[in-house]
Protein backbone atom coordinates (compact mmCIF):
# COMPACT_ATOMS: atom_id res chain seq x y z
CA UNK A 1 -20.33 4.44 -35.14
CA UNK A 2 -21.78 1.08 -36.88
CA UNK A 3 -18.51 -0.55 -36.39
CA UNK A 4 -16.43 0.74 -33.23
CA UNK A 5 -12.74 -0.30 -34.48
CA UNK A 6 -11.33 0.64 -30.96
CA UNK A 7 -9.92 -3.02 -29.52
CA UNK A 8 -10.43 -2.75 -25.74
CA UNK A 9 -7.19 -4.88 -25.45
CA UNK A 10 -5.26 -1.80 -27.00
CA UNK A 11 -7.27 0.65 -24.27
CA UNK A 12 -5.80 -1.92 -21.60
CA UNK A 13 -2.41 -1.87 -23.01
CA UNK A 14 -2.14 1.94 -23.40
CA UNK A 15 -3.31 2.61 -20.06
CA UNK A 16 -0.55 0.38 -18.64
CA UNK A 17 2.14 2.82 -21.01
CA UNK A 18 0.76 5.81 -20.03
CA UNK A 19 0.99 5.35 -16.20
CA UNK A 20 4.32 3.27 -16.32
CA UNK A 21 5.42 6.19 -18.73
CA UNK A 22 7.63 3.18 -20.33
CA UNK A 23 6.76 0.36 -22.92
CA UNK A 24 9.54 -1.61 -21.34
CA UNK A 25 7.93 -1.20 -17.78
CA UNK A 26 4.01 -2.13 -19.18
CA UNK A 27 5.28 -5.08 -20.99
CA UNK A 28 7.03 -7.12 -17.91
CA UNK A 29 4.14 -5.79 -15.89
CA UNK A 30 1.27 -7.33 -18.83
CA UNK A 31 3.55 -10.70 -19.61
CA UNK A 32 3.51 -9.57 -23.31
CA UNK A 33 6.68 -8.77 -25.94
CA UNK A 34 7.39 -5.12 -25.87
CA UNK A 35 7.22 -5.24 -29.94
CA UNK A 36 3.63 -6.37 -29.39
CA UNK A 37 3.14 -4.13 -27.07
CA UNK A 38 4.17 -1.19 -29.18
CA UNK A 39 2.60 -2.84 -32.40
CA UNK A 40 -1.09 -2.39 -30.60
CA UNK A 41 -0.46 0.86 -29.91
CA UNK A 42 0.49 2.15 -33.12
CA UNK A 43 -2.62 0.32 -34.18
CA UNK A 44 -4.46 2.36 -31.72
CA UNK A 45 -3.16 5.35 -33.04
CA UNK A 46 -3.44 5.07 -36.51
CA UNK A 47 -7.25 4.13 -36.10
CA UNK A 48 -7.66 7.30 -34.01
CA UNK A 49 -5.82 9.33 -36.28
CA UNK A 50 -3.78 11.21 -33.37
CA UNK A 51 -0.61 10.62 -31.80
CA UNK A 52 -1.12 9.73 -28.19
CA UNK A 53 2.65 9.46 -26.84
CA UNK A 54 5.46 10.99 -27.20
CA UNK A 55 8.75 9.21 -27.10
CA UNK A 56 12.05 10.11 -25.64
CA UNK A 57 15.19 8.87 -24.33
CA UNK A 58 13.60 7.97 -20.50
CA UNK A 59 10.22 6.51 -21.88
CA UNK A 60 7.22 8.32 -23.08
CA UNK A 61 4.47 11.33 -22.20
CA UNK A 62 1.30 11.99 -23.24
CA UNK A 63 0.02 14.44 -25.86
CA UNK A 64 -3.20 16.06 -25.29
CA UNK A 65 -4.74 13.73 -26.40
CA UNK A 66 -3.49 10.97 -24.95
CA UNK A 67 -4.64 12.54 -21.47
CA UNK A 68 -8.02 12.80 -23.00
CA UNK A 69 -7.98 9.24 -23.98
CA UNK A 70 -6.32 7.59 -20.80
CA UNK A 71 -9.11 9.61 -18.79
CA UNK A 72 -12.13 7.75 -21.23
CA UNK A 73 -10.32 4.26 -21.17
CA UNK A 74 -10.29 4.03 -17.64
CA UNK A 75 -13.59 4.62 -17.07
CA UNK A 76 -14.59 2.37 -20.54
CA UNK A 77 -12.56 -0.39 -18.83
CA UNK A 78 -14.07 0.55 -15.61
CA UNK A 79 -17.59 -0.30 -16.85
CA UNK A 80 -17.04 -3.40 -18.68
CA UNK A 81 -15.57 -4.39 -15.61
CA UNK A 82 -19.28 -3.60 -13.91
CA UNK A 83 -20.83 -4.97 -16.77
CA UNK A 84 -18.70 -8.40 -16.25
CA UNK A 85 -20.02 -8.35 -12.11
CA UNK A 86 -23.51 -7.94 -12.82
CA UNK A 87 -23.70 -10.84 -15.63
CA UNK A 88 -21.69 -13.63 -13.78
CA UNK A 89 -24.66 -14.51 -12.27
CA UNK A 90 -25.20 -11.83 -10.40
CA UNK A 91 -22.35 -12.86 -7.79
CA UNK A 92 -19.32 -10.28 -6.90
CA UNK A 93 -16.29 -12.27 -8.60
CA UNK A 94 -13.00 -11.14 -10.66
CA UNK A 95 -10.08 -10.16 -8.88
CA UNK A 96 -8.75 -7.34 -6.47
CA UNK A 97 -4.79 -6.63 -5.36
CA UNK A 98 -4.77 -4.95 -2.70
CA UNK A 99 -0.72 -3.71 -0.81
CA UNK A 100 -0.32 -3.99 3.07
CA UNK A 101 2.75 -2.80 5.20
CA UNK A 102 4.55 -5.62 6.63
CA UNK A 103 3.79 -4.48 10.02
CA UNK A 104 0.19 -4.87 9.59
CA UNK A 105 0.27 -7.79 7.24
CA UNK A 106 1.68 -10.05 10.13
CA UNK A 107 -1.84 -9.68 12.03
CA UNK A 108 -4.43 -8.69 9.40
CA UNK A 109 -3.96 -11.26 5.84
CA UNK A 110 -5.32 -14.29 7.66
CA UNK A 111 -8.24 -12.67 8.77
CA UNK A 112 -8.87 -10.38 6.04
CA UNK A 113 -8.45 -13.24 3.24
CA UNK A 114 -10.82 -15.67 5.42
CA UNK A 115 -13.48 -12.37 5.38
CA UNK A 116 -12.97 -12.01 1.80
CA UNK A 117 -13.52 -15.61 0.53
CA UNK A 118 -16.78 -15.81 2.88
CA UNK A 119 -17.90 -12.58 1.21
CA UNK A 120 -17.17 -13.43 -2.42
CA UNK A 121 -16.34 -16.59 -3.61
CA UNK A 122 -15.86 -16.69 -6.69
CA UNK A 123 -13.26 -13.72 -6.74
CA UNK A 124 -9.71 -13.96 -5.87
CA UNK A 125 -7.65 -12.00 -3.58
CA UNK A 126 -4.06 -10.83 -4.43
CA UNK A 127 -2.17 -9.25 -1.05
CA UNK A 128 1.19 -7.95 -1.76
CA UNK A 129 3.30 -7.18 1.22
CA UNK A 130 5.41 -4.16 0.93
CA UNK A 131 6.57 -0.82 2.49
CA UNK A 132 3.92 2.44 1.85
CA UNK A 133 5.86 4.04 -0.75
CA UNK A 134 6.08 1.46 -2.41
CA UNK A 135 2.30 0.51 -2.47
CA UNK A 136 1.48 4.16 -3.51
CA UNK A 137 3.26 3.82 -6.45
CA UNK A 138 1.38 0.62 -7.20
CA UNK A 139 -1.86 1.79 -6.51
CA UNK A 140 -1.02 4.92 -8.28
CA UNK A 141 0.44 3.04 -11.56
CA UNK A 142 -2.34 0.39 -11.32
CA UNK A 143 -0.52 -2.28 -10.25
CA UNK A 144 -2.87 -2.72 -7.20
CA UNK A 145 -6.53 -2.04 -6.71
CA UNK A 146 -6.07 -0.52 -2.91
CA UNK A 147 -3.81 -0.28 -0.36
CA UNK A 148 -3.37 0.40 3.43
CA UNK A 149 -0.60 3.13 4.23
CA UNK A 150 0.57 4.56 6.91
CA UNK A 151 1.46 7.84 7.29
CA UNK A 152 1.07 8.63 3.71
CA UNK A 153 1.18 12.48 2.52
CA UNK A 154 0.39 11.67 -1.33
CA UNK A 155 -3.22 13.11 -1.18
CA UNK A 156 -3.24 14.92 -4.61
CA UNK A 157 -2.54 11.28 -6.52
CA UNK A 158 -4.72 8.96 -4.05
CA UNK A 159 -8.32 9.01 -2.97
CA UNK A 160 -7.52 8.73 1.32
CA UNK A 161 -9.54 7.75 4.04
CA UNK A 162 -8.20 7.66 7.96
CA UNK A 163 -8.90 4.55 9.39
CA UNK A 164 -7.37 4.28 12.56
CA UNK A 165 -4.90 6.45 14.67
CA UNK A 166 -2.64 4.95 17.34
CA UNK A 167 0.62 6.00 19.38
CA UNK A 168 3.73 4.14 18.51
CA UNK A 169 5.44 2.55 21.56
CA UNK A 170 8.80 1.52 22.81
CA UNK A 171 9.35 -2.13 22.88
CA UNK A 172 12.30 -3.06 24.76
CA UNK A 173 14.00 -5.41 26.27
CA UNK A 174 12.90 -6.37 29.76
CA UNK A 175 16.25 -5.53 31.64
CA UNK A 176 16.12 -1.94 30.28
CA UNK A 177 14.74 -0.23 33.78
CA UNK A 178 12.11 3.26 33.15
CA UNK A 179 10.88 2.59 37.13
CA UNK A 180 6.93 2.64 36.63
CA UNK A 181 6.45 5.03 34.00
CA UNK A 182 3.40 4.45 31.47
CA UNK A 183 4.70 6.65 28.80
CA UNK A 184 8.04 7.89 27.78
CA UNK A 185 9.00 11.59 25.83
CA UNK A 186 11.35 11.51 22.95
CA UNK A 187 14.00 13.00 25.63
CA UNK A 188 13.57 9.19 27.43
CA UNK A 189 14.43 7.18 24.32
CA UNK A 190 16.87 9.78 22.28
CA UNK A 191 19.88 7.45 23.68
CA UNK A 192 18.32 4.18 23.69
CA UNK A 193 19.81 1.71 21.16
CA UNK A 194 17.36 1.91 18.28
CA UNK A 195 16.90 -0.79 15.02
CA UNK A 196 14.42 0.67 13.04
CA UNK A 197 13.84 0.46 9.34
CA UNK A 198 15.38 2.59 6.58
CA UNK A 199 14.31 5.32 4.27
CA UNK A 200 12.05 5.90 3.20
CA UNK A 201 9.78 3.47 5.79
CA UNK A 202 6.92 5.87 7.28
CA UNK A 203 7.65 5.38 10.86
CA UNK A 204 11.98 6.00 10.41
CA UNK A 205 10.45 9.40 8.96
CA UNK A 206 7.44 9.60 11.28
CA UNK A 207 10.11 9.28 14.13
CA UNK A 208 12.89 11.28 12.89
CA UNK A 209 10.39 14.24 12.09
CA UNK A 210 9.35 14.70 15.54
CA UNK A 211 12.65 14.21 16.78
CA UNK A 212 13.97 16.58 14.84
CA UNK A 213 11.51 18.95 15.92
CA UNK A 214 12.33 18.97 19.56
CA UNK A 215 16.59 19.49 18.55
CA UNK A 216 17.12 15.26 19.33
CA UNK A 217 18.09 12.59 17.00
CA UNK A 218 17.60 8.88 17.42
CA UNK A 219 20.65 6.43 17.65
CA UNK A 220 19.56 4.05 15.04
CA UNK A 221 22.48 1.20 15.85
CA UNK A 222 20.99 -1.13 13.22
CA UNK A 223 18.69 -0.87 9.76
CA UNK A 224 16.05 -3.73 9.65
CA UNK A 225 13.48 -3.56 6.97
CA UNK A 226 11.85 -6.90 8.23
CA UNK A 227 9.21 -6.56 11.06
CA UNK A 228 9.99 -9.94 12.00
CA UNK A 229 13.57 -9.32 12.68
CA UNK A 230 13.41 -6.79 14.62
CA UNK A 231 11.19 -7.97 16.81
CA UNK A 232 13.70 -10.74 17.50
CA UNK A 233 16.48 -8.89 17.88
CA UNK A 234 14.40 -7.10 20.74
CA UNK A 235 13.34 -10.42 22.19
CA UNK A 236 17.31 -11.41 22.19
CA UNK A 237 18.22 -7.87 24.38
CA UNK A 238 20.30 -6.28 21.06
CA UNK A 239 18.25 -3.10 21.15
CA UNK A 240 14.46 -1.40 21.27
CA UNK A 241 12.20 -0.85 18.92
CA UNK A 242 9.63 1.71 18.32
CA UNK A 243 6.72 -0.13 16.94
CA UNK A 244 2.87 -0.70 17.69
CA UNK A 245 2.09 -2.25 20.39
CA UNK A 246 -0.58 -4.91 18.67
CA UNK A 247 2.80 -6.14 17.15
CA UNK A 248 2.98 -7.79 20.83
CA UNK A 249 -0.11 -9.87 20.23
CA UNK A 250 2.13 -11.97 17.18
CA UNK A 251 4.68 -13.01 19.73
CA UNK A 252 4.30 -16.71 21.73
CA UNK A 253 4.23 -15.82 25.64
CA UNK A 254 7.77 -16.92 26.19
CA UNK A 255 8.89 -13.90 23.70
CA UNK A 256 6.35 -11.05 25.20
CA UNK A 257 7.77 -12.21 29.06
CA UNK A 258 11.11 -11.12 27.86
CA UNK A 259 10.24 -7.83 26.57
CA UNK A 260 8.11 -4.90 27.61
CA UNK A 261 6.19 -1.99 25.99
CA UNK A 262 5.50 1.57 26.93
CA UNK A 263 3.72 5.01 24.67
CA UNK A 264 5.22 7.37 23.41
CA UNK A 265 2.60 9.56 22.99
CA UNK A 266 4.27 11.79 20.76
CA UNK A 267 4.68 9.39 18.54
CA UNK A 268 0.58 9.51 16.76
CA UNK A 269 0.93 7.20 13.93
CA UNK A 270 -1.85 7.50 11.03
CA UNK A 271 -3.35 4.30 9.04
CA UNK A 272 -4.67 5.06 5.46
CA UNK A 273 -7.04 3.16 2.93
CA UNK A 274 -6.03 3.99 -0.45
CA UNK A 275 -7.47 4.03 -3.73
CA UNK A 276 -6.88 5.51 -7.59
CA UNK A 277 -8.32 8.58 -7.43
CA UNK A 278 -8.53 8.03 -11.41
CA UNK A 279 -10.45 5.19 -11.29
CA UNK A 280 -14.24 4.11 -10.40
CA UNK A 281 -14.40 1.54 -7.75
CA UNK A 282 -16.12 -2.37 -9.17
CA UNK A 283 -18.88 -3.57 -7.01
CA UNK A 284 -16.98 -6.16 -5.90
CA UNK A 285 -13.59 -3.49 -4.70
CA UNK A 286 -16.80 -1.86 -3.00
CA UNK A 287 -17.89 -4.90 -1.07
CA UNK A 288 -13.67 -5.41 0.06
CA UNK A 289 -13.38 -1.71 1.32
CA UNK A 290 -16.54 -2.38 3.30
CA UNK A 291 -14.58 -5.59 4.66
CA UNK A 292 -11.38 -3.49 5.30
CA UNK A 293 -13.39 -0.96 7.42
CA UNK A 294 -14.81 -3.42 9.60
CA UNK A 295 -12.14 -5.72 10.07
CA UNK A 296 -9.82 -2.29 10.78
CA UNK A 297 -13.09 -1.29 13.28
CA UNK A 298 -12.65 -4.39 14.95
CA UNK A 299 -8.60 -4.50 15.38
CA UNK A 300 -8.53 -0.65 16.99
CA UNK A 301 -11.67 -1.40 19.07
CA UNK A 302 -9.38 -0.83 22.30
């Protein structure tokens, strides 16, 4: 116990393996040689004396006892990382990655960076924009530190928290005429001209699913995976949308006169924070959830 030959380099590395479940995968995602790679963890093993993976055509699994180490190095690299916080002078630094649907990343990075280098410095903020399935798998493979999902049913591999709920709306062109209604039923919009995003986007399921459960089907006439197109092909009359209505709040006043928005209160959309639910949470991830909840707080206050 004198002289620990464990190399917390090798912990780092074999964490990535184990959750990519391929050396090929861990290497591109740590910028290192995948002969390195594997070199390090042979090391690892032969110091431990056990075989931690097992290797096969379509990457690797753990042994038993590589589950029983991946569990201790996460929380050994876990508290060196609290160690690391509390000795840089006592201020919150390193870094945090943190995944945001494009839909929400159009209104909330400005804000949410400017919050997060008022708060802490001397860390640096890493915001991927990308669909929710996509950031689960991230947050889930370690990729990113947190995330903000919507609709997410993933539960059993993520620590959740419900942050907000809000009804989805139909944004449509002005000359489309619904008299004075203030909300619309899935009947009203089944034959409207729909571009919506593809599988496996939350709301194209979120709005398909309820569909489907009242015997209607949506007529999707185009497949946009970019917020910011659609919203422009709505502005230029070639179809509706069914989107949140704080999307409106983007657009330049000569855009919003041309289009309008009405609920669809069937439509209840749910917004997620995310974490590991394998990892402890650094100070400094602490102090950015805390930022999260209030800067969510303040964007549903209405």
């Amino acid at each position: 116990m004198n002289n620990l030959p464990i190399d917390l380099k090798q912990l780092r590395y074999f964490i990535h393996v184990a959750e990519f479940g391929s050396f090929t995968q861990a290497a591109n995602h740590l910028d290192v040689a995948q002969p390195i790679l594997s070199r390090q963890i042979r090391k690892l093993e032969t110091t431990l004396g056990k075989s931690l993976l097992i290797r096969n055509g379509r990457g690797v699994s753990l042994t038993d006892s590589g589950h029983i180490l991946l569990q201790y190095s996460r929380e050994i690299l876990t508290l060196v990382g609290h160690v690391y916080e509390e000795l840089v002078q006592g201020n919150l630094s390193g870094h945090i990655s943190i995944g945001i649907p494009p839909t929400l990343a159009r209104m909330l990075s400005v804000a949410l960076t400017k919050k997060f280098h008022t708060a802490m410095p001397e860390a640096r903020l890493i915001i991927t924009e990308a669909m929710t399935s996509a950031i689960e798998d991230r947050i889930i493979t370690g990729r990113l530190d947190m995330g903000l999902l919507y609709n997410t049913n993933r539960s059993q591999e993520l620590e959740l928290q419900v942050l907000a709920k809000e009804n989805l709306y139909l944004i449509a062109p002005k000359e489309y005429q619904f008299g004075d209604k203030k909300e619309l039923r899935l009947q009203d919009i089944a034959g409207l001209p729909l571009i919506l995003p593809s599988y496996p986007n939350t709301f194209r399921k979120l709005i398909e699913v309820e569909m489907t459960k009242s015997g209607l089907k949506p007529n999707v006439i185009l497949e946009m995976n970019s917020i910011n197109t659609i919203i422009e092909l709505i502005v230029e009359g070639l179809g509706c949308g069914l989107l949140s209505r704080k999307i409106l709040n983007t657009l330049s006043e000569d855009d919003r006169n041309k289009i309008q928005a009405i609920c669809v209160p069937s439509l209840e959309s749910r917004l997620y924070l995310a974490t590991s639910n394998k990892r402890m949470i650094t100070k400094t991830q602490t102090t950015m959830l805390q930022i999260i909840h209030d800067l969510i707080n303040e964007y549903f206050k209405d």
